[in-house]
C-alpha atoms as a PDB file:
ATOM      1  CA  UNK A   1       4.771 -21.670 -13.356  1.00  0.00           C
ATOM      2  CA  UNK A   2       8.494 -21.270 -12.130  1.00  0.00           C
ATOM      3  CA  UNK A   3      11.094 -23.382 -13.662  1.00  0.00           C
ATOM      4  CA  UNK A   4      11.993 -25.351 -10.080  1.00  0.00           C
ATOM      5  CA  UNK A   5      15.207 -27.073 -11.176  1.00  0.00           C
ATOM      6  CA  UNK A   6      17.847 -28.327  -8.804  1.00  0.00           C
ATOM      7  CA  UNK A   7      21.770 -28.003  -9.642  1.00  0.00           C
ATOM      8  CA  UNK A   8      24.952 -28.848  -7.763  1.00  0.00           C
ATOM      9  CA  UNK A   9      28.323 -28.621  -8.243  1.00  0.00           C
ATOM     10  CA  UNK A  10      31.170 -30.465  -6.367  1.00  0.00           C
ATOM     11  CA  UNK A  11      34.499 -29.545  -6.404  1.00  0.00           C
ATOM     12  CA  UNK A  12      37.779 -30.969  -4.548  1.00  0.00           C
ATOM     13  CA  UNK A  13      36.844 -34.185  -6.520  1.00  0.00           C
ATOM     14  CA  UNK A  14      40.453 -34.780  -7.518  1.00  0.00           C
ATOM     15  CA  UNK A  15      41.618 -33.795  -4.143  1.00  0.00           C
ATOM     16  CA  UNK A  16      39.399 -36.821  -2.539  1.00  0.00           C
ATOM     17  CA  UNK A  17      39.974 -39.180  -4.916  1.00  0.00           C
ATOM     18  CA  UNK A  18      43.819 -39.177  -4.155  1.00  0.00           C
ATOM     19  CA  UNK A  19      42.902 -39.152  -0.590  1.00  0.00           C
ATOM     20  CA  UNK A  20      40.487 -42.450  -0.754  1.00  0.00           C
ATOM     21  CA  UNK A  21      43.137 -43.882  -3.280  1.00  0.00           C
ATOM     22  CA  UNK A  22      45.656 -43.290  -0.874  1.00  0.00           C
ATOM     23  CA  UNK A  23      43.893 -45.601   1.776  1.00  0.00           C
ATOM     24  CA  UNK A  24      44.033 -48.216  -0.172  1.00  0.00           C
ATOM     25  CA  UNK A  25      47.301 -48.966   1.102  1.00  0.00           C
ATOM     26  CA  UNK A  26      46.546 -48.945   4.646  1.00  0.00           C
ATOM     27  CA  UNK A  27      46.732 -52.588   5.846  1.00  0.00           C
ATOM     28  CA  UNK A  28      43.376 -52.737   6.934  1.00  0.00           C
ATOM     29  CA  UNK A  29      43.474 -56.270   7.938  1.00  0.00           C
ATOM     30  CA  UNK A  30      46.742 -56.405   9.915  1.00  0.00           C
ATOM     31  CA  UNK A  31      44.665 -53.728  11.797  1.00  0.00           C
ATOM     32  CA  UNK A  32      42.143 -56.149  12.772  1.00  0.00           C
ATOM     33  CA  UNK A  33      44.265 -58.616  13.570  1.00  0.00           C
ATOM     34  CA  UNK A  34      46.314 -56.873  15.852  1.00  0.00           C
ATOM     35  CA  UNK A  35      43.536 -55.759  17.866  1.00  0.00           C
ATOM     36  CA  UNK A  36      42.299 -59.257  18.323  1.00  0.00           C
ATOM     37  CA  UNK A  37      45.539 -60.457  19.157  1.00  0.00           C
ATOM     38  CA  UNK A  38      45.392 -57.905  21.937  1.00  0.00           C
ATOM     39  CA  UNK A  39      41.422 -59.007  22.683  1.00  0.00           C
ATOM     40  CA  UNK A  40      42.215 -62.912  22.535  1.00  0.00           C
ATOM     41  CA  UNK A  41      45.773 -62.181  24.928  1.00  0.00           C
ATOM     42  CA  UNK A  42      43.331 -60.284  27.165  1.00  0.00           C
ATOM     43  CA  UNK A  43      41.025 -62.689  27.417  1.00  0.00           C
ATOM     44  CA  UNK A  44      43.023 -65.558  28.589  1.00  0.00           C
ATOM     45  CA  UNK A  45      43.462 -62.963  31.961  1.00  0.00           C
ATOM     46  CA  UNK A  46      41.491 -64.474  34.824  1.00  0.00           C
ATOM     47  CA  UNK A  47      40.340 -61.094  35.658  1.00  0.00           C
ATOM     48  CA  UNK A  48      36.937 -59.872  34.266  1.00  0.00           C
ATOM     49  CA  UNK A  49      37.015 -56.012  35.074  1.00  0.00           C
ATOM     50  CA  UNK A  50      40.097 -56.056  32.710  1.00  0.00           C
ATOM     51  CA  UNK A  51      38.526 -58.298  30.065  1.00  0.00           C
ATOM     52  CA  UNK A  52      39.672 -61.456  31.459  1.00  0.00           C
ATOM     53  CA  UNK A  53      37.581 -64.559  31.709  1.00  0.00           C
ATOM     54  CA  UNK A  54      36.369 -65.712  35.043  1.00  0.00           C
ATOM     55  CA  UNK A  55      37.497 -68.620  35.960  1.00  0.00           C
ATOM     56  CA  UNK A  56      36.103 -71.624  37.519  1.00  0.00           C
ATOM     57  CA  UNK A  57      36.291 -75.077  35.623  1.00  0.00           C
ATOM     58  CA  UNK A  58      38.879 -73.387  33.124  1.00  0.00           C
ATOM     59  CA  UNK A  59      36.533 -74.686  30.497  1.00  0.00           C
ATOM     60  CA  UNK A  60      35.350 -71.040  29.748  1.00  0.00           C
ATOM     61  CA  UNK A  61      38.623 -69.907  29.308  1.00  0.00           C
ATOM     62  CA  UNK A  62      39.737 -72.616  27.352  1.00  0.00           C
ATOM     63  CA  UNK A  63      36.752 -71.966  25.219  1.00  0.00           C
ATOM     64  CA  UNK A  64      38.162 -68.827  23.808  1.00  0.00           C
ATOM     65  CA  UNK A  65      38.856 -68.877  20.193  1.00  0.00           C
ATOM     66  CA  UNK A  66      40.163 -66.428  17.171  1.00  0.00           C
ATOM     67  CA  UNK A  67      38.501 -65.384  14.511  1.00  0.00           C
ATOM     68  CA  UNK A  68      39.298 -63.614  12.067  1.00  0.00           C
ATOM     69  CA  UNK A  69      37.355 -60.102  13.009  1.00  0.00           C
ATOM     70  CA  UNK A  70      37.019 -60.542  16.888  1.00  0.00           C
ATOM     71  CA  UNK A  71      37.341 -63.291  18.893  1.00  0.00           C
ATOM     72  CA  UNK A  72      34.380 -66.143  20.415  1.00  0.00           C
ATOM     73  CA  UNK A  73      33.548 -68.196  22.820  1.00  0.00           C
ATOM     74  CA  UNK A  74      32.437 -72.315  22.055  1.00  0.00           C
ATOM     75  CA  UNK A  75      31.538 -72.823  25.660  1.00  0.00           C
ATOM     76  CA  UNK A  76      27.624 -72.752  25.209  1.00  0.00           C
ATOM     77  CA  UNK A  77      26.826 -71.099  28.978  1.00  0.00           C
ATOM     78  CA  UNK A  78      29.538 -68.156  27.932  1.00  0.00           C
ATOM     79  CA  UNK A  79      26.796 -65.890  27.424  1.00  0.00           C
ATOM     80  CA  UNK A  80      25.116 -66.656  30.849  1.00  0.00           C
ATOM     81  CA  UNK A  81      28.219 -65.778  32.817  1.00  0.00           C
ATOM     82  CA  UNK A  82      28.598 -62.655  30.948  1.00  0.00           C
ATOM     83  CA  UNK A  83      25.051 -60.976  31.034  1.00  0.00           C
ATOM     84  CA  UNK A  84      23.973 -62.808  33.950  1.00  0.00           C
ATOM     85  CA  UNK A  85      21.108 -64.944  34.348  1.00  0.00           C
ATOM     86  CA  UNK A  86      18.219 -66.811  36.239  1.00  0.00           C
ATOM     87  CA  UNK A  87      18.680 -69.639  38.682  1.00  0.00           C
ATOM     88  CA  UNK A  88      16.398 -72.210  38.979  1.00  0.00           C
ATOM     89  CA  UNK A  89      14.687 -71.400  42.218  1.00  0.00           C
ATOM     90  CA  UNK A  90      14.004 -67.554  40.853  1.00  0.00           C
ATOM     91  CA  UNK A  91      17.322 -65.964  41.275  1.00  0.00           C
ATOM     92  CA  UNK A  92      19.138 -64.350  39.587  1.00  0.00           C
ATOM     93  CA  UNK A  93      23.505 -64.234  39.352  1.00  0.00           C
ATOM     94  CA  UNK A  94      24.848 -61.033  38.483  1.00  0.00           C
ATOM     95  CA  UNK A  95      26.691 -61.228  34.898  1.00  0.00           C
ATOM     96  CA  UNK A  96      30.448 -60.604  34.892  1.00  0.00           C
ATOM     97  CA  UNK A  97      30.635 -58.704  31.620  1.00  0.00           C
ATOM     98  CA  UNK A  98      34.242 -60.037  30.718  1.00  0.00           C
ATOM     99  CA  UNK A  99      33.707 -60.237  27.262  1.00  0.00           C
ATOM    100  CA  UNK A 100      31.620 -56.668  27.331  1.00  0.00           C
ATOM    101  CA  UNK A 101      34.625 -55.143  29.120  1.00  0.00           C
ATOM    102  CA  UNK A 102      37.417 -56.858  26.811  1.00  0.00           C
ATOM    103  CA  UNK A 103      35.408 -54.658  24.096  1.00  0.00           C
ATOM    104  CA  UNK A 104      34.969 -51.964  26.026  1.00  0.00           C
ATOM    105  CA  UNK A 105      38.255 -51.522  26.627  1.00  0.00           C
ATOM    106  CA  UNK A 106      39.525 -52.956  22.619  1.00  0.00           C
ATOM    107  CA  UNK A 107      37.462 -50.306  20.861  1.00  0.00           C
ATOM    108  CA  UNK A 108      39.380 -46.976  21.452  1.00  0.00           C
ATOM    109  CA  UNK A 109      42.335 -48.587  20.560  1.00  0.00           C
ATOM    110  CA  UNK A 110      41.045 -49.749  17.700  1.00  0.00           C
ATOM    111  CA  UNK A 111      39.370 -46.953  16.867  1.00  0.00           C
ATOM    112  CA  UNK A 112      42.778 -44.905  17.426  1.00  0.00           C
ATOM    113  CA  UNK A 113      45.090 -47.696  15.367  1.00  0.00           C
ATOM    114  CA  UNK A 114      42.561 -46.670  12.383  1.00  0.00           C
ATOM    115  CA  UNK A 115      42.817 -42.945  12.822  1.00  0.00           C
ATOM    116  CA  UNK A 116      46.630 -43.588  13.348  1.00  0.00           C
ATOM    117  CA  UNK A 117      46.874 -45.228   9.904  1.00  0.00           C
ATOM    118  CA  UNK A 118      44.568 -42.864   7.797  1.00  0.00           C
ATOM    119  CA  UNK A 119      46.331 -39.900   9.074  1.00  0.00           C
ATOM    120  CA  UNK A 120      49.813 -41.635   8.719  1.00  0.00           C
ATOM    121  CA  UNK A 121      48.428 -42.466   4.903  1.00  0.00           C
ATOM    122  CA  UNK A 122      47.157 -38.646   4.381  1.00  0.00           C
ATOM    123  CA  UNK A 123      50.841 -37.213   5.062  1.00  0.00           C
END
């Protein structure tokens, strides 16, 4: 029978540990807040194409809160106006995707601001 024995070698270990050890300075969380500074400004917009939130009462708007990784709604019925939903007599009302679009439009920044700071870090 054949000797069937599996063997590896890495190499460039050094090379990525100073690279991960490196990112260890990155302020990671100033990242994150920044971009939900930017989602939470955004969201007190009255237009929902552009992230904003619709605006009837004002009581959605005024609903909007920050966290710390992203940003929420307390208004229970926020969901509703967002996805849409069913009336009572069988209808249906289109959903307004304001929240969807704030994080459509958040996540290549943020995804940028992180590639920004590793690649700053690397040099």
């Amino acid at each position: 029978m054949a000797d069937k024995t599996f063997s590896m070698s890495i190499s460039g270990v050094e090379e990525l540990e100073r690279i991960f050890s490196g990112m260890n300075n990155i302020r990671w969380t100033a990242i994150v807040k920044k971009n939900v500074t930017e989602m939470f400004n955004r969201a007190k917009g009255t237009n929902p194409q552009e992230g904003g939130t619709p605006v009837d009462t004002g009581e959605l708007r005024k609903s909007v809160r920050k966290l710390e990784d992203g940003i929420a709604y307390s208004a229970e019925y926020a969901p509703h106006v967002n996805y849409g939903h069913r009336t009572r007599n069988g209808g249906y009302v289109q959903g307004q995707h304001f929240a969807t679009n704030n994080l459509v439009i958040q996540r290549p920044i943020y995804t940028g601001d992180l590639i920004n700071a590793i690649r700053k870090e690397m040099t």
